[in-house]
PDB file of N, CA and C in Angstrom:
ATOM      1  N   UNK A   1      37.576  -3.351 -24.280  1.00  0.00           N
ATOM      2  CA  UNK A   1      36.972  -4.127 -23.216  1.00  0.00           C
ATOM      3  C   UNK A   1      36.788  -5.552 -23.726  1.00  0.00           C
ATOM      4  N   UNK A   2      37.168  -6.628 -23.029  1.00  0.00           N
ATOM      5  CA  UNK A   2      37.180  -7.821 -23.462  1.00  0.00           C
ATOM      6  C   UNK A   2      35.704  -8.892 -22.859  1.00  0.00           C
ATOM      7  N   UNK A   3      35.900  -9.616 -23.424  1.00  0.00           N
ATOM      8  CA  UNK A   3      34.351 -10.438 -22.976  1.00  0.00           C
ATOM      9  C   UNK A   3      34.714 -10.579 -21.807  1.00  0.00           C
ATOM     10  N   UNK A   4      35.144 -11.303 -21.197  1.00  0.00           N
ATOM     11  CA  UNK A   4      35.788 -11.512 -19.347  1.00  0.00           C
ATOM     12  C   UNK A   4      35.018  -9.953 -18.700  1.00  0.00           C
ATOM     13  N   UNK A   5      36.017  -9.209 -18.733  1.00  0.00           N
ATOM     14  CA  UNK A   5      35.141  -7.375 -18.069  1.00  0.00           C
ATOM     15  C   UNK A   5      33.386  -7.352 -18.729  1.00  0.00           C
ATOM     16  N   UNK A   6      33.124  -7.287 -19.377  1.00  0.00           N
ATOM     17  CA  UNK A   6      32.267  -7.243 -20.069  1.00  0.00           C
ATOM     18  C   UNK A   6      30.886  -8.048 -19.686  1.00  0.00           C
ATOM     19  N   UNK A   7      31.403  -9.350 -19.106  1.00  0.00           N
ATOM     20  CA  UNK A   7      30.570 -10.271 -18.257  1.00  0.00           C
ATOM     21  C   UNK A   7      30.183 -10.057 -17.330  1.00  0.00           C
ATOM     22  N   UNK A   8      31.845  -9.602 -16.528  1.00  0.00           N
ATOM     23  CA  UNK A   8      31.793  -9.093 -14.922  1.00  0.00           C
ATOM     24  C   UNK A   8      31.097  -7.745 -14.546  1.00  0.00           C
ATOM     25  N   UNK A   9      31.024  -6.952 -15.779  1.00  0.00           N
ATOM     26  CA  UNK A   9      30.083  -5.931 -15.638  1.00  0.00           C
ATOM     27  C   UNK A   9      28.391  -5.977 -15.664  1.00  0.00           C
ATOM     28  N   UNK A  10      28.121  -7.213 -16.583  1.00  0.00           N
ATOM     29  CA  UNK A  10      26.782  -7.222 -16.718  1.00  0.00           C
ATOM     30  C   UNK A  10      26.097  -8.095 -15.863  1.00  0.00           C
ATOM     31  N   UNK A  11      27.391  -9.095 -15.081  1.00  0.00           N
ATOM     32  CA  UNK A  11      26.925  -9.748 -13.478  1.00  0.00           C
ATOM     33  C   UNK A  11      26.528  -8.734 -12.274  1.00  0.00           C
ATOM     34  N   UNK A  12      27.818  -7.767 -12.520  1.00  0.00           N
ATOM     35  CA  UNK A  12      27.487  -6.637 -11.388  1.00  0.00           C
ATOM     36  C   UNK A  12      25.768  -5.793 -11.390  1.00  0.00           C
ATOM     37  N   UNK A  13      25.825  -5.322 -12.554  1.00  0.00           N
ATOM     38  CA  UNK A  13      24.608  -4.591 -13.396  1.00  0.00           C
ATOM     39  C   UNK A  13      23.449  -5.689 -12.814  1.00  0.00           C
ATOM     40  N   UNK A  14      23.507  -6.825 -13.330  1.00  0.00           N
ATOM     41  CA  UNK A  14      22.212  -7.584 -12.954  1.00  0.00           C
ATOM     42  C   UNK A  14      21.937  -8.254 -11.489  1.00  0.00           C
ATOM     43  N   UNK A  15      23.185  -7.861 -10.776  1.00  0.00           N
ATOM     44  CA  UNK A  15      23.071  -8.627  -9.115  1.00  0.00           C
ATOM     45  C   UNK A  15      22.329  -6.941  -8.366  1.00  0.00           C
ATOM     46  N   UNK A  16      23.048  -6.140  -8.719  1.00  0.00           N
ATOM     47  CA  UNK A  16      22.392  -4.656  -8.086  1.00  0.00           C
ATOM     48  C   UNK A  16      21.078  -3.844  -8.685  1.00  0.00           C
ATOM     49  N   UNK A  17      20.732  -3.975  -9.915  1.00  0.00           N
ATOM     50  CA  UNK A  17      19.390  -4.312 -10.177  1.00  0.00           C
ATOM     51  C   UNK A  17      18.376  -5.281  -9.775  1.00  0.00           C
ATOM     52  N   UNK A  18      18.957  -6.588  -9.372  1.00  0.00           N
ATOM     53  CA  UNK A  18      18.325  -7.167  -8.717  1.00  0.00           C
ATOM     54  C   UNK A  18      17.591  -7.320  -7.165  1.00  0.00           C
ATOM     55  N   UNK A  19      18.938  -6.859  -6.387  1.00  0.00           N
ATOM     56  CA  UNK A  19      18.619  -6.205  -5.061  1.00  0.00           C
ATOM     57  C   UNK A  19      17.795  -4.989  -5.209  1.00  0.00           C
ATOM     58  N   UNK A  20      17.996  -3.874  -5.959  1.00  0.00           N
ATOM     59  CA  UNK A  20      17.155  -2.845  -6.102  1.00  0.00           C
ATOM     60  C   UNK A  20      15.644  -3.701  -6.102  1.00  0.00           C
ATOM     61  N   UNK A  21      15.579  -4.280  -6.652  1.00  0.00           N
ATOM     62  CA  UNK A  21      13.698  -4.901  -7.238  1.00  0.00           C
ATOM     63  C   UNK A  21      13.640  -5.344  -5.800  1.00  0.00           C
ATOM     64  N   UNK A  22      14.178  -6.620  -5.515  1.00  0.00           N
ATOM     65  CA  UNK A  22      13.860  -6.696  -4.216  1.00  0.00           C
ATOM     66  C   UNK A  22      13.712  -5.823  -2.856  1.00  0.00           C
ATOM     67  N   UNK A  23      14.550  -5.110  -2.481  1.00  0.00           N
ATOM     68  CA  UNK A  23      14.574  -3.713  -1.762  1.00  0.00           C
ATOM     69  C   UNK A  23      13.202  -3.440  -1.555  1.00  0.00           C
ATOM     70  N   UNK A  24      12.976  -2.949  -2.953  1.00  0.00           N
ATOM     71  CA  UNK A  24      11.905  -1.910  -3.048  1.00  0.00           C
ATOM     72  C   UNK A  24      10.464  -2.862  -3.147  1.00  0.00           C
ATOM     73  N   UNK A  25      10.591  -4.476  -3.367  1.00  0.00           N
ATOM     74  CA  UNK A  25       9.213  -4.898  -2.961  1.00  0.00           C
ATOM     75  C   UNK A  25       9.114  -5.373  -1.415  1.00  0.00           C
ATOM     76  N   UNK A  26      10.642  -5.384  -0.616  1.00  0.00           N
ATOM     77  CA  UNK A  26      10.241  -5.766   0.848  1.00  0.00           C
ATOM     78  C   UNK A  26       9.388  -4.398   1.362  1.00  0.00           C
ATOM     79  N   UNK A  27      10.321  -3.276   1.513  1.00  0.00           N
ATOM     80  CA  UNK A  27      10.665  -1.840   2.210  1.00  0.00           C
ATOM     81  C   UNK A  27       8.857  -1.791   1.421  1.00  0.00           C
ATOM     82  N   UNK A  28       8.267  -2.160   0.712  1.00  0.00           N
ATOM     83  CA  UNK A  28       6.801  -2.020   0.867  1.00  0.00           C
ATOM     84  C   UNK A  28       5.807  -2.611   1.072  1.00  0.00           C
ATOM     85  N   UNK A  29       6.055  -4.002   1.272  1.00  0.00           N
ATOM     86  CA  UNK A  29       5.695  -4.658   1.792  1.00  0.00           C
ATOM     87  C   UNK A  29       5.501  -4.453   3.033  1.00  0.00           C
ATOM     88  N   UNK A  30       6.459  -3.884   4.209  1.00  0.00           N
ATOM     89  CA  UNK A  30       6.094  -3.490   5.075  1.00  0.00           C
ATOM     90  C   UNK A  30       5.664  -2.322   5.816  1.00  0.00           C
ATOM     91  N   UNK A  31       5.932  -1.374   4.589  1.00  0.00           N
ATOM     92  CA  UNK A  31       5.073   0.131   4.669  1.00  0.00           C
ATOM     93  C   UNK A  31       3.533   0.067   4.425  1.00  0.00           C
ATOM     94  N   UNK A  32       3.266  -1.229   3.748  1.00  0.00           N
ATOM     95  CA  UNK A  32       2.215  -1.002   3.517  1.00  0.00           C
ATOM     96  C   UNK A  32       1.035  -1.870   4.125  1.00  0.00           C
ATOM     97  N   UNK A  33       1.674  -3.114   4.930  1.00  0.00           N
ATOM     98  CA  UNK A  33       0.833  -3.607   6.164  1.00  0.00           C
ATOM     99  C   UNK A  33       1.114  -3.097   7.849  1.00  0.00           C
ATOM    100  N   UNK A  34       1.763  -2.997   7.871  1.00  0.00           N
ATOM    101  CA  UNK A  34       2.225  -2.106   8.995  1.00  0.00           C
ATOM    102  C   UNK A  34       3.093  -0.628   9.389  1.00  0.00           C
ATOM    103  N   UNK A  35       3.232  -0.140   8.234  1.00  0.00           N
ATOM    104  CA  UNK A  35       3.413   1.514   8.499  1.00  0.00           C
ATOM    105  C   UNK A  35       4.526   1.664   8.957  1.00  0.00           C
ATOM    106  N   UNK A  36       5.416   1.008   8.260  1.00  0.00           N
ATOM    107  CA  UNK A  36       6.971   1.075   9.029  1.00  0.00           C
ATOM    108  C   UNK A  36       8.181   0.587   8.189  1.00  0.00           C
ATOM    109  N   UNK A  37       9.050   0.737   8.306  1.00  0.00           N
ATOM    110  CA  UNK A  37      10.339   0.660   7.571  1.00  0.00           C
ATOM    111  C   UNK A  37      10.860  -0.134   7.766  1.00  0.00           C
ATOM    112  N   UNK A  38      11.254  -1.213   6.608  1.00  0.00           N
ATOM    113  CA  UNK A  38      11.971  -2.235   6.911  1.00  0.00           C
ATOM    114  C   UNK A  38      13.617  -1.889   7.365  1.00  0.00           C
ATOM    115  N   UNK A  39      13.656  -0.666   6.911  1.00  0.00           N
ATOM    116  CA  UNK A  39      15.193  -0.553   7.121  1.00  0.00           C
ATOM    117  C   UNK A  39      15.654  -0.252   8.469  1.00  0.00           C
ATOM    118  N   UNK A  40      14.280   0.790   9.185  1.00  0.00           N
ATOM    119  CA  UNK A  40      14.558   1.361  10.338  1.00  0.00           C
ATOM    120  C   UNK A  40      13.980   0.654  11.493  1.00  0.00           C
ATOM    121  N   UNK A  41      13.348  -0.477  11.103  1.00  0.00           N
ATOM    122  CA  UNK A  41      12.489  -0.820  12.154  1.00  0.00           C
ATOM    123  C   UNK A  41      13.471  -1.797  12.828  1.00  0.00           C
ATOM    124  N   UNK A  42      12.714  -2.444  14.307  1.00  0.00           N
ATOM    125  CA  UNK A  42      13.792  -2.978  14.798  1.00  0.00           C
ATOM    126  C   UNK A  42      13.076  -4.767  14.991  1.00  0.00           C
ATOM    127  N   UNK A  43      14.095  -5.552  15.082  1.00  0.00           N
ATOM    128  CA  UNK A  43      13.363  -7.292  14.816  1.00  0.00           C
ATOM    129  C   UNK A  43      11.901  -7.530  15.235  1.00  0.00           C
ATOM    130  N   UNK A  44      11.849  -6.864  16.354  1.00  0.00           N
ATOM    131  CA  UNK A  44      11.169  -7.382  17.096  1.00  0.00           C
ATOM    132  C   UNK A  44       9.802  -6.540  16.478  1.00  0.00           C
ATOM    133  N   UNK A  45       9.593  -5.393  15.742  1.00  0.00           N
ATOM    134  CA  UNK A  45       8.657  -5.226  15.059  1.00  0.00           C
ATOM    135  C   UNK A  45       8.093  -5.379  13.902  1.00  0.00           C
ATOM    136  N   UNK A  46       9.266  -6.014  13.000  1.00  0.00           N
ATOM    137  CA  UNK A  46       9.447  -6.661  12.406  1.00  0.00           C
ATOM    138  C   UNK A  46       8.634  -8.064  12.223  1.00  0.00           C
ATOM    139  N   UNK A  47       9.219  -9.383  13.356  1.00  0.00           N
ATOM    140  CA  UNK A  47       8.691 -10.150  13.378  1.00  0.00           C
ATOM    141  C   UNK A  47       6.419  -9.899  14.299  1.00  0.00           C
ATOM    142  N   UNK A  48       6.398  -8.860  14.495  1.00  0.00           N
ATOM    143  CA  UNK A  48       5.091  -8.313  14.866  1.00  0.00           C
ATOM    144  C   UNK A  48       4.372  -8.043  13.838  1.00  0.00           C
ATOM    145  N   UNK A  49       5.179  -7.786  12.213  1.00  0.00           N
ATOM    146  CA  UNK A  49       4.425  -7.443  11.241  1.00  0.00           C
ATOM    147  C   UNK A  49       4.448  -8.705  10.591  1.00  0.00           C
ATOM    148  N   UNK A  50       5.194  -9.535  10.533  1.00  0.00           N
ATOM    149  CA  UNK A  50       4.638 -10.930  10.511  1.00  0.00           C
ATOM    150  C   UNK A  50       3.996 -11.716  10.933  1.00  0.00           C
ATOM    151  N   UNK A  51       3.937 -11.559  11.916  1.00  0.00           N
ATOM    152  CA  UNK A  51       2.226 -12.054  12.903  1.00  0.00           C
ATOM    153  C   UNK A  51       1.281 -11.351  11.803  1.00  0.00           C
ATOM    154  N   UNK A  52       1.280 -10.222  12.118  1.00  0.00           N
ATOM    155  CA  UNK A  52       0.040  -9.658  11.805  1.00  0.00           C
ATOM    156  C   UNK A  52      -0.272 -10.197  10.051  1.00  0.00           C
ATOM    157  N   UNK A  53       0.908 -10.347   9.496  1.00  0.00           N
ATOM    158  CA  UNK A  53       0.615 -10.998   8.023  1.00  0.00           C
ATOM    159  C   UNK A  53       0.093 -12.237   8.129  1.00  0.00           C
ATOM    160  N   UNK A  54       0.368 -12.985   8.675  1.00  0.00           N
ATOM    161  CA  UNK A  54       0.031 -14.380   8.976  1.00  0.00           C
ATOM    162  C   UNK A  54      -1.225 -14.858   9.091  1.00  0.00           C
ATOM    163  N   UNK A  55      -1.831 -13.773  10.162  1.00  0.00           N
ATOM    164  CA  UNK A  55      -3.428 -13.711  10.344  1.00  0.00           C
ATOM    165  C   UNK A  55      -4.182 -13.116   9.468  1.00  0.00           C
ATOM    166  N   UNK A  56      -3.831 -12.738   8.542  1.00  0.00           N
ATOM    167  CA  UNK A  56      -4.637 -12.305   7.149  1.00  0.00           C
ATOM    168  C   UNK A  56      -5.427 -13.153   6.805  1.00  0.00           C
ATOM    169  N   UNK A  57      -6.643 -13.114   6.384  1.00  0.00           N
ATOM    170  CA  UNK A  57      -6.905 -14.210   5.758  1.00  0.00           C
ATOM    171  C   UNK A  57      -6.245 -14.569   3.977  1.00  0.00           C
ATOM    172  N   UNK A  58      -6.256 -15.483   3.607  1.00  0.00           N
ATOM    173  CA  UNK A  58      -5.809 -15.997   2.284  1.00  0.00           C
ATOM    174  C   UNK A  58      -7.113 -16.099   1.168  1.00  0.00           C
ATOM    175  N   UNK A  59      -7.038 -15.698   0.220  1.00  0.00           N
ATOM    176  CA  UNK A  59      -7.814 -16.018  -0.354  1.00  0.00           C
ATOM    177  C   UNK A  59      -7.392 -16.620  -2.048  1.00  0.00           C
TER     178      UNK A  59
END
């Protein structure tokens, strides 16, 4: 295996590990303010669980 493959493998490795991390902090992000699936849900409840984030207060 030459450095070239070797690169292209550890780009692949670190772009799909990367989506994994992300994935898994949206898909709970919204399980866990509004009780629903980012994957299954549809825009429009979606952008409803962003309202509802919005009005949170900040602290």
């Amino acid at each position: 295996m030459n450095a070239t493959t070797r690169n292209v493998l550890l780009l692949i490795s670190v772009a799909t590990l990367g989506y994994a991390i992300w994935s898994f902090l949206v898909a709970s992000r919204y399980q866990a303010l509004c009780q629903l699936s980012y994957w299954s849900a549809t825009e429009a409840q979606l952008r409803a669980c962003d309202d509802m984030r919005s009005e949170l207060p900040r602290n």
